[in-house]
Structure formats: C-alpha cells, structure tokens
PDB file of N, CA and C in Angstrom:
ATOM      1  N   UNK A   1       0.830  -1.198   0.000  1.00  0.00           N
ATOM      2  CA  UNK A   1       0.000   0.000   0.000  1.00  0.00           C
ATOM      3  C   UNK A   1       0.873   1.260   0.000  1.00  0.00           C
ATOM      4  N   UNK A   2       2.206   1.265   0.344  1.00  0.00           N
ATOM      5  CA  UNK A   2       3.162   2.127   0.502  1.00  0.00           C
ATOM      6  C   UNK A   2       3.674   2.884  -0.995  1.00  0.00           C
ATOM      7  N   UNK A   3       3.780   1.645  -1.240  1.00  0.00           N
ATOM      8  CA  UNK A   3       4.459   1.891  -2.761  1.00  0.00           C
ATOM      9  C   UNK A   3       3.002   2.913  -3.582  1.00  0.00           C
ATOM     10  N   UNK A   4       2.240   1.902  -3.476  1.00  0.00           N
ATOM     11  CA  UNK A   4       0.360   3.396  -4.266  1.00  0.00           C
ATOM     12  C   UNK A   4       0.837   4.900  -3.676  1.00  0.00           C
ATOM     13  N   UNK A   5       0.724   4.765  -2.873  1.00  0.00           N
ATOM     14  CA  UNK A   5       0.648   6.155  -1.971  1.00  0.00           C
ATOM     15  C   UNK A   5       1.665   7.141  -2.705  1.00  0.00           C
ATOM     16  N   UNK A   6       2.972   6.456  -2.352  1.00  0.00           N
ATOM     17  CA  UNK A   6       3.786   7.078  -3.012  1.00  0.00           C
ATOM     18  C   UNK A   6       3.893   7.372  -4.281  1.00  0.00           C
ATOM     19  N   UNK A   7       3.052   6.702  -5.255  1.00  0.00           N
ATOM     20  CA  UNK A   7       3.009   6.748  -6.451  1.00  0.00           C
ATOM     21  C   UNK A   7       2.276   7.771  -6.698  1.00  0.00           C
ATOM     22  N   UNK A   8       1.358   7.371  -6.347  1.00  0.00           N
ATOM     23  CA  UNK A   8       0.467   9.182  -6.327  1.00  0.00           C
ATOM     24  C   UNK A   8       0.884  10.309  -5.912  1.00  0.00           C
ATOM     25  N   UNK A   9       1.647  10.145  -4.888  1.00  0.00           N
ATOM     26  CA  UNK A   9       1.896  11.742  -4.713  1.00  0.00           C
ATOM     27  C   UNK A   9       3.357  12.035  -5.727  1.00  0.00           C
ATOM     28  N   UNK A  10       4.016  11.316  -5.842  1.00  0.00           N
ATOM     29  CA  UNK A  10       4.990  11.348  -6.998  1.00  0.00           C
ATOM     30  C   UNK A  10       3.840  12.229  -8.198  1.00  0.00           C
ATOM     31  N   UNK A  11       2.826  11.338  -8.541  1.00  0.00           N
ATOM     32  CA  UNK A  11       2.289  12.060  -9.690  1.00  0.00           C
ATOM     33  C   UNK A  11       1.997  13.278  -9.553  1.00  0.00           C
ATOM     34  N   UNK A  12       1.166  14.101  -8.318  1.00  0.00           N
ATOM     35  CA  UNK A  12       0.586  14.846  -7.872  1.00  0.00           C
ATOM     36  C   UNK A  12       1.873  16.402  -7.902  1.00  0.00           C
ATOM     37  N   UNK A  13       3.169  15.640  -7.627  1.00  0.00           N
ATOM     38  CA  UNK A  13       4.692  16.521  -7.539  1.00  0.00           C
ATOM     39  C   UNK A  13       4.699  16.678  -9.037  1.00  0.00           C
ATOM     40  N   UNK A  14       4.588  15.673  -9.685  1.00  0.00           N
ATOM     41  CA  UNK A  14       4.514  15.704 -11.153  1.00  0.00           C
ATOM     42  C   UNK A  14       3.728  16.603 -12.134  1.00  0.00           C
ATOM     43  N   UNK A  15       2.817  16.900 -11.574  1.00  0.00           N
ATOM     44  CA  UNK A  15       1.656  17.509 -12.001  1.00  0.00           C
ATOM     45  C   UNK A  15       1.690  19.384 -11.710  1.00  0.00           C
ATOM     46  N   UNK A  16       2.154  19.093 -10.503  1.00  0.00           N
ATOM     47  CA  UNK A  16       2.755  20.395  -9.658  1.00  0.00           C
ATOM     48  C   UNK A  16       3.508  20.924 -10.983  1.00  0.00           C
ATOM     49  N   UNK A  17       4.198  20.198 -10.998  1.00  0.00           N
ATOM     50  CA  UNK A  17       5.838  20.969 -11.644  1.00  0.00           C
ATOM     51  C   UNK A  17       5.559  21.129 -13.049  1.00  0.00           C
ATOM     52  N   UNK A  18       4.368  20.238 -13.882  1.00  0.00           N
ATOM     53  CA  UNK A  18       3.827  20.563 -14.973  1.00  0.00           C
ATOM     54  C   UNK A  18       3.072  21.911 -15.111  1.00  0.00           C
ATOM     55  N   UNK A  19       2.096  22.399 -13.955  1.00  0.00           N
ATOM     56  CA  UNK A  19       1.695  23.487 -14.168  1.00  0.00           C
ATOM     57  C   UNK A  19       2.523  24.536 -13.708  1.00  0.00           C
ATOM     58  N   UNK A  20       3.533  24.403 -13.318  1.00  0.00           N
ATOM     59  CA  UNK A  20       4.589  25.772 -12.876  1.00  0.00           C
ATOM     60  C   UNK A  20       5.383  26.120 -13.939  1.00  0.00           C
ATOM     61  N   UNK A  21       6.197  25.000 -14.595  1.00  0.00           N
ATOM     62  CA  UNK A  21       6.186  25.251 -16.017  1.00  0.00           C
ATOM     63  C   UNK A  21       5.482  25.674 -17.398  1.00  0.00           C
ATOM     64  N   UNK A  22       3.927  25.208 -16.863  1.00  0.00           N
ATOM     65  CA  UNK A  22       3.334  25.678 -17.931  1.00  0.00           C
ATOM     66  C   UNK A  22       3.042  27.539 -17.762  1.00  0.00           C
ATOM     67  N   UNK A  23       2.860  27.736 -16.323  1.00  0.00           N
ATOM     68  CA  UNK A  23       2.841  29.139 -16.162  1.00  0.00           C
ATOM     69  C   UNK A  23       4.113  29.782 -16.257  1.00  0.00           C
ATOM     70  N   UNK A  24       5.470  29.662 -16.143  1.00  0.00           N
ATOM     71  CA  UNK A  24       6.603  30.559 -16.215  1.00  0.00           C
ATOM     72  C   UNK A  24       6.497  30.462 -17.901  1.00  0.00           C
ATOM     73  N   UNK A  25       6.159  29.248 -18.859  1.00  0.00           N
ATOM     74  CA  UNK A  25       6.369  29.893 -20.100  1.00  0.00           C
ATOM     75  C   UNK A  25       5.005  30.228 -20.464  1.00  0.00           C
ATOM     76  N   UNK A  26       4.358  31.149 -19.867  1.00  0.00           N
ATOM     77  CA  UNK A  26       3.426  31.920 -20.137  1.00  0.00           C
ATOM     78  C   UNK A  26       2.236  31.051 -21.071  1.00  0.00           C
ATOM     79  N   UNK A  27       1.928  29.655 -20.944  1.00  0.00           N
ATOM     80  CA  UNK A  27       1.170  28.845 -21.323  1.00  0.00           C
ATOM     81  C   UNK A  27      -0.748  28.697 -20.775  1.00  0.00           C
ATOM     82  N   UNK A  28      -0.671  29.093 -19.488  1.00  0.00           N
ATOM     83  CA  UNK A  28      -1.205  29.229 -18.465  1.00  0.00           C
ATOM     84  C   UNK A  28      -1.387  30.632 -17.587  1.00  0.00           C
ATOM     85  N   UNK A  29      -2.265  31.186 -16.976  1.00  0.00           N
ATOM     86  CA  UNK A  29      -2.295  32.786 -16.138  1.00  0.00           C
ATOM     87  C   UNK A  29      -1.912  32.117 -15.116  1.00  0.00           C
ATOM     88  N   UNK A  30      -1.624  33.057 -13.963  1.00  0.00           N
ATOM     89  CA  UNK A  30      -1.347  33.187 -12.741  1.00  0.00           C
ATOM     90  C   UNK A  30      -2.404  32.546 -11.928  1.00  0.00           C
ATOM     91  N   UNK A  31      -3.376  32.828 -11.784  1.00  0.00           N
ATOM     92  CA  UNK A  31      -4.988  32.609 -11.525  1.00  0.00           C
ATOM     93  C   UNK A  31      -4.972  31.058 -11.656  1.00  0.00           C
ATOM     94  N   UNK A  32      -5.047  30.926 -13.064  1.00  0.00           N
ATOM     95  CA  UNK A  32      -4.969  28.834 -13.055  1.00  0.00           C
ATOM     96  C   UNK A  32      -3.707  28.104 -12.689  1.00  0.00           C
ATOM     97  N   UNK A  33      -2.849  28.841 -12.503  1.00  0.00           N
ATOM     98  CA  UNK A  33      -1.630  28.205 -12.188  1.00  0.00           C
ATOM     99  C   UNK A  33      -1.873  28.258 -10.285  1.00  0.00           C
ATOM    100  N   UNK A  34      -2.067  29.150  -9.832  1.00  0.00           N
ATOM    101  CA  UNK A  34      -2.355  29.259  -8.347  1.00  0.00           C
ATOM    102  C   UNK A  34      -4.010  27.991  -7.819  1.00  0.00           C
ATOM    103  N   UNK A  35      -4.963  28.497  -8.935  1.00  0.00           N
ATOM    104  CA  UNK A  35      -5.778  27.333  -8.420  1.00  0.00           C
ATOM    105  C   UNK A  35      -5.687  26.076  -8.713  1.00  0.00           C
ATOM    106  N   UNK A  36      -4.719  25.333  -9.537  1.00  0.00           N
ATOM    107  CA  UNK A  36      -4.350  24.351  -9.842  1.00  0.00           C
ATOM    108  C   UNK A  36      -3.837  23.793  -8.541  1.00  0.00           C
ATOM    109  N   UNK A  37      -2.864  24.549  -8.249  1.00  0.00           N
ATOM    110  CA  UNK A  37      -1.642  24.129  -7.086  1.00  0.00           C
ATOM    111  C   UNK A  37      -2.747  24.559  -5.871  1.00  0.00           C
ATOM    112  N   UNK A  38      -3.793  24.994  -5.464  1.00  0.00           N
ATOM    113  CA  UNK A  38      -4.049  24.689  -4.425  1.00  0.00           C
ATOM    114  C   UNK A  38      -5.037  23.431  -4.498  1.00  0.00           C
ATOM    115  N   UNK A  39      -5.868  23.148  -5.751  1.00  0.00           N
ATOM    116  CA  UNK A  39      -6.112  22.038  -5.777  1.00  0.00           C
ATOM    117  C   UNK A  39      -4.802  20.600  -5.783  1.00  0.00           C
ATOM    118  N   UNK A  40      -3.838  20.764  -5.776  1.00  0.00           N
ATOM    119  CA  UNK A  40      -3.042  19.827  -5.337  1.00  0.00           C
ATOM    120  C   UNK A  40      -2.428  19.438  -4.413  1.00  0.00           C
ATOM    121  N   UNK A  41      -2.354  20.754  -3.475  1.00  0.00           N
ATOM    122  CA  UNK A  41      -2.219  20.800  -2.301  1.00  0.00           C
ATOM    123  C   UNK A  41      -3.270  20.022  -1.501  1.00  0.00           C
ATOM    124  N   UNK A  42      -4.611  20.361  -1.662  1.00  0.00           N
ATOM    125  CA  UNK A  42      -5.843  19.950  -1.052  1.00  0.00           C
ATOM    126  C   UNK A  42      -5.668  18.534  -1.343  1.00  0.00           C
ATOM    127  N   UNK A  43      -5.120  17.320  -2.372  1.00  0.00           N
ATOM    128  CA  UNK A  43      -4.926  16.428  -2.624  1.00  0.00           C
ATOM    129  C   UNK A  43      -4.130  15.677  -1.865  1.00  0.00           C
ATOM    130  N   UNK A  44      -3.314  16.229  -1.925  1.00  0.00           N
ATOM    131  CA  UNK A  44      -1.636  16.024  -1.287  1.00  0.00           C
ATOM    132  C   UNK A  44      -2.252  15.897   0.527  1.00  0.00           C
ATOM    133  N   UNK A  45      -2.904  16.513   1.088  1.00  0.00           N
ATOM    134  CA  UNK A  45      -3.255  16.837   2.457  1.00  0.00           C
ATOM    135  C   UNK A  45      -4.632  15.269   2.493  1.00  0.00           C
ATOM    136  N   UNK A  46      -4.916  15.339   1.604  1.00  0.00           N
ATOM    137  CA  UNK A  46      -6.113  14.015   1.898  1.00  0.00           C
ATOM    138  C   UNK A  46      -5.657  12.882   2.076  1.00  0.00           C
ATOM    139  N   UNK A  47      -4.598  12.898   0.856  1.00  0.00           N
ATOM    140  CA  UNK A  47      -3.645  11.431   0.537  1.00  0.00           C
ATOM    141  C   UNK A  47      -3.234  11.362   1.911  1.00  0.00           C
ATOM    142  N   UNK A  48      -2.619  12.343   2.713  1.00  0.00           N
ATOM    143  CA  UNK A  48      -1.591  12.229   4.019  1.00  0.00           C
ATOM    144  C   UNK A  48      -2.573  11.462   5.240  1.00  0.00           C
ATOM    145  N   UNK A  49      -3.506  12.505   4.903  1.00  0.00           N
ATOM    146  CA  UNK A  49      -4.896  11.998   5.899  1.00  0.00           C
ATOM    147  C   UNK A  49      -5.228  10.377   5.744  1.00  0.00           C
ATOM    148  N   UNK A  50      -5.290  10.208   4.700  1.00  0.00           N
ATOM    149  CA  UNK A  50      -5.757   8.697   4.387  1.00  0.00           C
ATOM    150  C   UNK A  50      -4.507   7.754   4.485  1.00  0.00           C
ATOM    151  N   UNK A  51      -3.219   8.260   4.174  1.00  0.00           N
ATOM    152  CA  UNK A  51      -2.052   7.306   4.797  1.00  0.00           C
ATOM    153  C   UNK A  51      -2.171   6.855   5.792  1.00  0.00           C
ATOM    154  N   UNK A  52      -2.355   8.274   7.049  1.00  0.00           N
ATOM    155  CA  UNK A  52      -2.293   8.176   8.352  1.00  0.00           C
ATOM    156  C   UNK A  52      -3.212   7.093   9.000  1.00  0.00           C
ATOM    157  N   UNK A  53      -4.290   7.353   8.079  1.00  0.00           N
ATOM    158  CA  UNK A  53      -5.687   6.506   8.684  1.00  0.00           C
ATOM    159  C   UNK A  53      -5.267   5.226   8.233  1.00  0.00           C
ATOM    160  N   UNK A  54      -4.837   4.688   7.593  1.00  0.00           N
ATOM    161  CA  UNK A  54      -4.107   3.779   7.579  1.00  0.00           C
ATOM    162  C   UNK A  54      -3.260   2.902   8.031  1.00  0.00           C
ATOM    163  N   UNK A  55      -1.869   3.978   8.564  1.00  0.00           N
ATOM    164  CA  UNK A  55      -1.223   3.452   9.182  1.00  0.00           C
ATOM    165  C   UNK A  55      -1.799   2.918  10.828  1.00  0.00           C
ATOM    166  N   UNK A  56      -2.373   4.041  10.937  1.00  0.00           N
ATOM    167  CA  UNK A  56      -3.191   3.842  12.609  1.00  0.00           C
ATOM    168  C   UNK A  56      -4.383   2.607  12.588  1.00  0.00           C
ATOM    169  N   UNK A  57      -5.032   1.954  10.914  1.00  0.00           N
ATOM    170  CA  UNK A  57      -5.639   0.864  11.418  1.00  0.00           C
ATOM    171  C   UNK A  57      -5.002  -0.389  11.561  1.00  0.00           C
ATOM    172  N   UNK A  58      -3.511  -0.306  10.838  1.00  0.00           N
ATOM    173  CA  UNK A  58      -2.911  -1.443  10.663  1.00  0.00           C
ATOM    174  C   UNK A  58      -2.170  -1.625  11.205  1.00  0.00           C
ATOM    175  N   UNK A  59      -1.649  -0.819  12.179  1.00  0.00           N
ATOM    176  CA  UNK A  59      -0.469  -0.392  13.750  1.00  0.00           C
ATOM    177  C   UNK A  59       1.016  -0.484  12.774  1.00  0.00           C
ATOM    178  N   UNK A  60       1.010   0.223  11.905  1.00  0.00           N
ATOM    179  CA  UNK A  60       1.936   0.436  11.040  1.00  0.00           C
ATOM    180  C   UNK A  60       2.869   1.962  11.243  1.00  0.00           C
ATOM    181  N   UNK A  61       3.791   2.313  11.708  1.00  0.00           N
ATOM    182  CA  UNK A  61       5.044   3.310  12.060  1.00  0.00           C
ATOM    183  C   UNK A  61       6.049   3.605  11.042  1.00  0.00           C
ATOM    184  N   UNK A  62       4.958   4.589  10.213  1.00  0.00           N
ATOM    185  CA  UNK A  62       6.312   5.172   9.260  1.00  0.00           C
ATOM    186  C   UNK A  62       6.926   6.158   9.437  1.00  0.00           C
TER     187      UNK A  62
END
C-alpha cells in the first residue's frame, strides 16, 4: 500500500511541476496556475490523511 501512496503523490509533484512550467512559459495565467496548485495541495493533504488513517488501522510506524 506504501508503494500506491507514493506513487500518487509522486504524480501529484509531477503535475505540480507541470503546471509551474506551464505558467513561467506563459502557457497558463497566474490565476490557473495558483488554483491548480491549491487544488493539489488539497490532494496532497487528503492522501496524508488517508495514509495516516491507515497506518493507525494497521499499527503500522512510518
């Protein structure tokens, strides 16, 4: 289950760094580049949430 988790948020970093690039070469506004990344943030914070809940049902210490 470790390895998913991580895979996703790998993508999610991935995705990040796709729209920061797409906004420095002026592909994208400021506006969608900022609500993008807080929608990934908000992602990134659920995934953690749902790790955690995880680790705490399976008495697992990462």
């Amino acid at each position: 289950m470790k390895k998913q988790v991580d895979a996703v948020d790998d993508e999610l970093d991935k995705l990040d760094d796709e729209f920061e690039d797409a906004y420095q070469m002026k592909e994208i506004s400021f506006e969608t580049y900022k609500a993008r990344e807080r929608a990934i943030e908000k992602l990134e914070d659920e995934l953690e949430l749902a790790e955690e809940a995880l680790e705490n049902k399976y008495g697992i210490d990462d």
